[in-house]
C-alpha atoms as a PDB file:
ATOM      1  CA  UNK A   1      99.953  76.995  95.302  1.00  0.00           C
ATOM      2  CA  UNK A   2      99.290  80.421  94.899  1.00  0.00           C
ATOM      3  CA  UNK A   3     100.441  83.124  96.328  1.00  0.00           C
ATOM      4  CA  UNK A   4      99.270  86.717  97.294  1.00  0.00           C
ATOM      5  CA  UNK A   5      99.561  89.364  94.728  1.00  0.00           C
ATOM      6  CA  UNK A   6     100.762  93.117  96.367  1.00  0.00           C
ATOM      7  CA  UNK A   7     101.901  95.647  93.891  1.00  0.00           C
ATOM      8  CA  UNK A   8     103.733  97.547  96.068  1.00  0.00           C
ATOM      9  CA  UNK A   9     105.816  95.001  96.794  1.00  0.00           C
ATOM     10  CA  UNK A  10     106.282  93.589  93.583  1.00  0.00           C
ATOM     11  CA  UNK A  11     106.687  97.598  92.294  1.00  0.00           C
ATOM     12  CA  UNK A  12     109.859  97.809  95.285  1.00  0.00           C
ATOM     13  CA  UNK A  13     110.991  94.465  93.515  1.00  0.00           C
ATOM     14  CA  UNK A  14     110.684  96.231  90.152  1.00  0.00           C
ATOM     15  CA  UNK A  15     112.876  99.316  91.221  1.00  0.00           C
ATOM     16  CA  UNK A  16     115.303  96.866  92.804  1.00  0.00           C
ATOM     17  CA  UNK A  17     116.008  95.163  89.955  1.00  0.00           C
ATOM     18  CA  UNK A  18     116.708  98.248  87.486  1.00  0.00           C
ATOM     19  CA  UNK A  19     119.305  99.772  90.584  1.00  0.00           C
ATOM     20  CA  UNK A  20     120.652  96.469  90.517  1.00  0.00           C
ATOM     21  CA  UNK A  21     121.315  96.513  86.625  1.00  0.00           C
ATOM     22  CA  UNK A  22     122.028 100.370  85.536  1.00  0.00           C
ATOM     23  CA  UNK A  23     124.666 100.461  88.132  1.00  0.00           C
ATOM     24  CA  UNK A  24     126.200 103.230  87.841  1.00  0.00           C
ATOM     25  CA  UNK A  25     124.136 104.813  85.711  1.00  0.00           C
ATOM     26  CA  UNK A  26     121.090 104.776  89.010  1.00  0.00           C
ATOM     27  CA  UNK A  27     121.656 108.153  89.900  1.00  0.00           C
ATOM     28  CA  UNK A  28     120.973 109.600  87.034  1.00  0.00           C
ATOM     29  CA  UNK A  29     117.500 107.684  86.595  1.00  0.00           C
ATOM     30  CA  UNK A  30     116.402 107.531  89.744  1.00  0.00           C
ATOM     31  CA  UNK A  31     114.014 110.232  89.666  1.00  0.00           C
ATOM     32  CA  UNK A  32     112.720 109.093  85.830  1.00  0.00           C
ATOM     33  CA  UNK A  33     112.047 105.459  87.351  1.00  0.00           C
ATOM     34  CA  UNK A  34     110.732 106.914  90.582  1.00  0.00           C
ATOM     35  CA  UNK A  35     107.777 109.012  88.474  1.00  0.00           C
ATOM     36  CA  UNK A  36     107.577 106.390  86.379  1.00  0.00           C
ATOM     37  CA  UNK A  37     106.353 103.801  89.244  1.00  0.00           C
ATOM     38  CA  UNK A  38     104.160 106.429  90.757  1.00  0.00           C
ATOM     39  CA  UNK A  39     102.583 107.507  87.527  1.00  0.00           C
ATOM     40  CA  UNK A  40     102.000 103.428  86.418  1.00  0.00           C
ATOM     41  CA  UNK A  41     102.238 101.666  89.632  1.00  0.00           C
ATOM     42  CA  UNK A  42      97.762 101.563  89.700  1.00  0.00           C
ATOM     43  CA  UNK A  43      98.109 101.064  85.940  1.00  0.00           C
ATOM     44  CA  UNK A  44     100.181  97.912  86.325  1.00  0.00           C
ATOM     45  CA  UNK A  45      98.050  96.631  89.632  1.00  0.00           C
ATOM     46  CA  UNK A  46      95.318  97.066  87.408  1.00  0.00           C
ATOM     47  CA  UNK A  47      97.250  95.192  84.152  1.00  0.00           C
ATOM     48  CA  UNK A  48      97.822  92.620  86.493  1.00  0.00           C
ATOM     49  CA  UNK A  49      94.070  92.066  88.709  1.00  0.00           C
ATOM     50  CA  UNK A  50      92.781  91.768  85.015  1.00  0.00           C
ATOM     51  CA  UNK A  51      94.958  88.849  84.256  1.00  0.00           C
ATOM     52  CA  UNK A  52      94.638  87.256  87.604  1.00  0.00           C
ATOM     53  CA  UNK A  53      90.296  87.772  87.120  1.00  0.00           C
ATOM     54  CA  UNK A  54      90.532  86.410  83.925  1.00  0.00           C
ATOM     55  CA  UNK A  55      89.481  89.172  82.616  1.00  0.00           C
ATOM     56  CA  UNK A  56      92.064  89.557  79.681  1.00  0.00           C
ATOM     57  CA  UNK A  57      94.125  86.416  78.847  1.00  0.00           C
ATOM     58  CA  UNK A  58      97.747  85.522  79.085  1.00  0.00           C
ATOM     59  CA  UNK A  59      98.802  86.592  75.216  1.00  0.00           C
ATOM     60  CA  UNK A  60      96.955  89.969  75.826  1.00  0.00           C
ATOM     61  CA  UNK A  61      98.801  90.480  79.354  1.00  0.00           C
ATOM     62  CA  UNK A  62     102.101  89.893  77.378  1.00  0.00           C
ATOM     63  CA  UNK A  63     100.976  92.060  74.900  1.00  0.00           C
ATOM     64  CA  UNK A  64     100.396  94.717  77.405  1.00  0.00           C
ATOM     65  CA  UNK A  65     103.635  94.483  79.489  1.00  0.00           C
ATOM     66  CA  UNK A  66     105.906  94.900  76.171  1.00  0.00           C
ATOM     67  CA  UNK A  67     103.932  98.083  75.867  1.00  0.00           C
ATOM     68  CA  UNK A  68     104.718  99.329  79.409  1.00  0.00           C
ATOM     69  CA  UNK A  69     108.505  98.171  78.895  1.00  0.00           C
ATOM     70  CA  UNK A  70     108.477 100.039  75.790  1.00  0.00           C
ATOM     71  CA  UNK A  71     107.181 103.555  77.783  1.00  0.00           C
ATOM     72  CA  UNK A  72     109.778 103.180  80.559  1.00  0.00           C
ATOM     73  CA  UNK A  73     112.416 102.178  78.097  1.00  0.00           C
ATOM     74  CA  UNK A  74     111.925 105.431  76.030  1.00  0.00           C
ATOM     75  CA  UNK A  75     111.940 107.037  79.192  1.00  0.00           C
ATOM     76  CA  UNK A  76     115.017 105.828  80.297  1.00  0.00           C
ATOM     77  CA  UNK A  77     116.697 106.102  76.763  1.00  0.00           C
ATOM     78  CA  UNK A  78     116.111 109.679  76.381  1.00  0.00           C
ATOM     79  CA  UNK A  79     118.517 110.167  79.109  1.00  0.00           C
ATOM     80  CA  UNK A  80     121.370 109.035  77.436  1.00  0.00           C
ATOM     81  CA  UNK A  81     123.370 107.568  80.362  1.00  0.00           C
ATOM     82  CA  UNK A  82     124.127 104.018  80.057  1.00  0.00           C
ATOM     83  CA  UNK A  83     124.420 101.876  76.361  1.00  0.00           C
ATOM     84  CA  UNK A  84     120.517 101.368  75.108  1.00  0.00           C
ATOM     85  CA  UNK A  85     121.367  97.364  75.326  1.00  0.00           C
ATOM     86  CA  UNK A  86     121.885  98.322  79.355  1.00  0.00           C
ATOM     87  CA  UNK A  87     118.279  99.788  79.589  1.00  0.00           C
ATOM     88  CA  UNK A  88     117.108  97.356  77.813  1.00  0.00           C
ATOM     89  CA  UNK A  89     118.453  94.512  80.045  1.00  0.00           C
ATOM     90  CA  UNK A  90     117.256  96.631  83.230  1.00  0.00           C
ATOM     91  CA  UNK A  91     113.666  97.402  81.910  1.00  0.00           C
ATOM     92  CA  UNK A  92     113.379  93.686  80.910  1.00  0.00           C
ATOM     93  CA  UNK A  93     115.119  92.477  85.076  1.00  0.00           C
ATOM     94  CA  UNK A  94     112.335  94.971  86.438  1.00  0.00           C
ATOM     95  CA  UNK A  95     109.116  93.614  84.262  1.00  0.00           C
ATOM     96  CA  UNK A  96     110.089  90.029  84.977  1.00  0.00           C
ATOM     97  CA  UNK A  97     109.487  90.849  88.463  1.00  0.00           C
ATOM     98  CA  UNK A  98     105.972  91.962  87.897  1.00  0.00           C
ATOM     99  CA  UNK A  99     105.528  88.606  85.399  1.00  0.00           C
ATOM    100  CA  UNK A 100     106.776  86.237  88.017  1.00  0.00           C
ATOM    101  CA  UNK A 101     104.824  87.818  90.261  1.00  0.00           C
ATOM    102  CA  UNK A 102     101.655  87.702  88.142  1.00  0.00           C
ATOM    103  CA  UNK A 103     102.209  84.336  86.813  1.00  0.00           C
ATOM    104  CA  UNK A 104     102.717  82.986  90.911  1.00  0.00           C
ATOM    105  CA  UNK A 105      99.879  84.247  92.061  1.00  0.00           C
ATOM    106  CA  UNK A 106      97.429  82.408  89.511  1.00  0.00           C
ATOM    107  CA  UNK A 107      95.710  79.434  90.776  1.00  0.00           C
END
């Protein structure tokens, strides 16, 4: 079954999960992935209402999301705080969230 879409709360989940992996490298990009979320947070609703519609397919909404990790992980790179492989890992923890999220709320 289905369940309800809310990008705020999958967004919270998002920021959860990259605290949870930088560690202690959160301080320093907390305010980066704060702007980032309010910035993109209607972007990625958005991303995601058009794959829920329909409205752009499954390969496209990949597509899409690997461009959005991309951003934030050029973001967070050009901080130089934690190991690339660690932003990496923390972009990819915080974009599952928002693909689970998606791919649970199709019918």
């Amino acid at each position: 079954m289905a369940t309800k879409f809310d990008i705020k709360e999958v967004s919270d989940g998002m920021l959860s999960a990259l605290r949870e992996h930088t560690g202690k490298g959160w301080s320093k990009f907390k305010s980066v992935v704060r702007e980032f979320d309010e910035l993109n947070a209607d972007r990625l609703g958005m991303l995601a209402a058009e794959h829920l519609s329909g409205n752009i397919n499954k390969e496209e909404f990949e597509q899409r999301l690997e461009d959005e990790k991309l951003m934030l992980e050029a973001q967070l790179n050009a901080l130089n705080v934690i190991a690339k492989a660690a932003v990496q890992n923390a972009v990819n923890a915080a974009f599952d969230v928002l693909r689970d999220a998606v791919y649970s709320a199709l019918p």
